[in-house]
C-alpha atoms as a PDB file:
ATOM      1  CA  UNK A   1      -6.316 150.656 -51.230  1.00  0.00           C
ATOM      2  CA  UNK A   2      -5.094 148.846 -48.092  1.00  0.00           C
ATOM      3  CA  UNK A   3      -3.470 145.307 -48.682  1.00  0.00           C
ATOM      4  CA  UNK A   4      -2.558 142.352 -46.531  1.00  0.00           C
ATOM      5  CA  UNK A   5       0.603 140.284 -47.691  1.00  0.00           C
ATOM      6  CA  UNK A   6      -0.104 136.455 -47.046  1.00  0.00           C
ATOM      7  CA  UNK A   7       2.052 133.529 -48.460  1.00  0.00           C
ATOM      8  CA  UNK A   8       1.076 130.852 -50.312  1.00  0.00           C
ATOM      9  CA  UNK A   9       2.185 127.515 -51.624  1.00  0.00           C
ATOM     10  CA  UNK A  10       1.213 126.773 -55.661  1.00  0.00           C
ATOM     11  CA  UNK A  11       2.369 123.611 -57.352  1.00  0.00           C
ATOM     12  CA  UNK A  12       5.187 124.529 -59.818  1.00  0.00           C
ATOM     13  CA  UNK A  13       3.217 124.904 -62.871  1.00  0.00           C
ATOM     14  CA  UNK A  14       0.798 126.605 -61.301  1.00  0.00           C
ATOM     15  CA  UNK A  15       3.751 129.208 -60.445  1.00  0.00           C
ATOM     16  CA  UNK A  16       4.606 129.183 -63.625  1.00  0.00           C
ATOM     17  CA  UNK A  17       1.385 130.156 -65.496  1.00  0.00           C
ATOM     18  CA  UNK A  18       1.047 132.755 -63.113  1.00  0.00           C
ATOM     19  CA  UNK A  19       4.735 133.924 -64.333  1.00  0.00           C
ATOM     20  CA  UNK A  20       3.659 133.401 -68.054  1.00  0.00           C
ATOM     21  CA  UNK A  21       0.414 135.721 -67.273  1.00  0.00           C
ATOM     22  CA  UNK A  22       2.264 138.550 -65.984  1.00  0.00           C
ATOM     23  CA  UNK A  23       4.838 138.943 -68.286  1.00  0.00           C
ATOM     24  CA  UNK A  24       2.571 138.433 -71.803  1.00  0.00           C
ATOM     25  CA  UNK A  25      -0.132 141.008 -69.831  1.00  0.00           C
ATOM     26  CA  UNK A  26       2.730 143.574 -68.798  1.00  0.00           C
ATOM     27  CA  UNK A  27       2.116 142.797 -64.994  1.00  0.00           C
ATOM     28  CA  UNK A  28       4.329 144.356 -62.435  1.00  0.00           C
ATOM     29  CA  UNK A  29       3.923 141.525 -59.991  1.00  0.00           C
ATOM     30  CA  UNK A  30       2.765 138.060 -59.712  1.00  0.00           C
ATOM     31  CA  UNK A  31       0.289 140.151 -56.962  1.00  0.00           C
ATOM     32  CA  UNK A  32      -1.604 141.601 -59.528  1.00  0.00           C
ATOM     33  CA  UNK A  33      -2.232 138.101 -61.189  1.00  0.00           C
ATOM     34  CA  UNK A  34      -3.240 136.966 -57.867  1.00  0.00           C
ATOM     35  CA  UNK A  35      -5.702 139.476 -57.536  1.00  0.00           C
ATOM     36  CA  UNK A  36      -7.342 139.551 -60.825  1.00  0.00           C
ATOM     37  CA  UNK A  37      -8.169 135.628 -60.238  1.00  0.00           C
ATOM     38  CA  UNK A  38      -9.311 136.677 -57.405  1.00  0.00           C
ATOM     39  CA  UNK A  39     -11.673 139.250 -58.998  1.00  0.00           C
ATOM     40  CA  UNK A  40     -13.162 136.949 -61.291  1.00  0.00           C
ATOM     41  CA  UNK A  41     -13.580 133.733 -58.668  1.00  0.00           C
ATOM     42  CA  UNK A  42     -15.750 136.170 -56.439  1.00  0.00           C
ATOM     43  CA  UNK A  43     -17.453 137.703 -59.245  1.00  0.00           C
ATOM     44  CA  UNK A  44     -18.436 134.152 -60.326  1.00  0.00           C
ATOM     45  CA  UNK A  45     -19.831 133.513 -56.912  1.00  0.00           C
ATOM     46  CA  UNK A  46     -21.875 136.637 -57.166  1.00  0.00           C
ATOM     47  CA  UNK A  47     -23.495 135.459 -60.506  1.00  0.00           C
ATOM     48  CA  UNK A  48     -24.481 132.680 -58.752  1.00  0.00           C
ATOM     49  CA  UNK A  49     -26.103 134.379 -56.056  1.00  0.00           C
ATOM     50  CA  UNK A  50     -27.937 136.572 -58.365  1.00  0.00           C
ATOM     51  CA  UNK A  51     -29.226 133.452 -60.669  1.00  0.00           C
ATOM     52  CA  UNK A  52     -30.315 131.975 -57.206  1.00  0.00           C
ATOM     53  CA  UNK A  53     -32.640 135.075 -56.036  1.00  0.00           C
ATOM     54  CA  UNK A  54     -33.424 136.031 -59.878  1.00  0.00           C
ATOM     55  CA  UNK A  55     -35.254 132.052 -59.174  1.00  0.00           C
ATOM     56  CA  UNK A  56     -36.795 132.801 -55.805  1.00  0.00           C
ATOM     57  CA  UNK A  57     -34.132 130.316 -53.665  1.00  0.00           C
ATOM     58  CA  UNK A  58     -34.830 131.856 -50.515  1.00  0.00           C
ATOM     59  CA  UNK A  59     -31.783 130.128 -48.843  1.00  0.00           C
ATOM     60  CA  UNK A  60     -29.599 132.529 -50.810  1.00  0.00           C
ATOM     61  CA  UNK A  61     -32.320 135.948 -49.375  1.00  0.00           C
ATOM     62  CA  UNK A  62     -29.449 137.001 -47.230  1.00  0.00           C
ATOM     63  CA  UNK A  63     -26.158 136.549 -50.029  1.00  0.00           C
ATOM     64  CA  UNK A  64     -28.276 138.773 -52.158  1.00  0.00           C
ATOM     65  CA  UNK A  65     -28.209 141.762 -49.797  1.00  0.00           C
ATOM     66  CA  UNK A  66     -24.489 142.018 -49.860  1.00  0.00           C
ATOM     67  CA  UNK A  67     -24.735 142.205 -53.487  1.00  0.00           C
ATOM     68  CA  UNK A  68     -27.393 144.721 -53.975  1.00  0.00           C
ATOM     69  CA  UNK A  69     -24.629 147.448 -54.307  1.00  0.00           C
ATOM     70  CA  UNK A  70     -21.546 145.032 -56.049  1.00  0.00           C
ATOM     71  CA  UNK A  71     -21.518 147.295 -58.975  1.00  0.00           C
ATOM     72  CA  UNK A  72     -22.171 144.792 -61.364  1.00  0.00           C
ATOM     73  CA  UNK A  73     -24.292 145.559 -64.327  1.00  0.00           C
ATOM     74  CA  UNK A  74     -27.337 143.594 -65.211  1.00  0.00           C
ATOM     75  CA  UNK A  75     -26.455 142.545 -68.252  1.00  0.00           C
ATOM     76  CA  UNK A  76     -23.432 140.059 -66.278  1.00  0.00           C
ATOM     77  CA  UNK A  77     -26.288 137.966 -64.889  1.00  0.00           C
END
């Protein structure tokens, strides 16, 4: 898997949940925490997308192309 470092700014508690996460989840880095919100915030978007189509809003008829092969099961919608 390629990755792209980037730096960003959190307010401290924000840093510190994050800290909290990875240790009680036996995280290597802070990274992986990042990514796994990550993971969930864009598979929330695509439930939305599906629950648009699934009601016949054509303004999402493009979204729902890109996540004809997302690899999420039905049952998440």
């Amino acid at each position: 898997m390629k990755v792209e470092k980037i730096s960003i700014s959190l307010p401290r508690d924000a840093a510190k949940f994050i800290d909290a996460y990875r240790k009680a989840r036996s995280l290597k880095t802070r990274s992986e925490v990042v990514a796994r919100a990550v993971a969930l915030l864009r598979e929330q978007e695509l439930e939305k997308e599906y629950r648009s189509a699934a009601q016949g809003d054509k303004r999402h008829l493009r979204e729902w192309d890109s996540t004809v092969a997302d690899g999420l099961a039905d049952e998440t919608w």
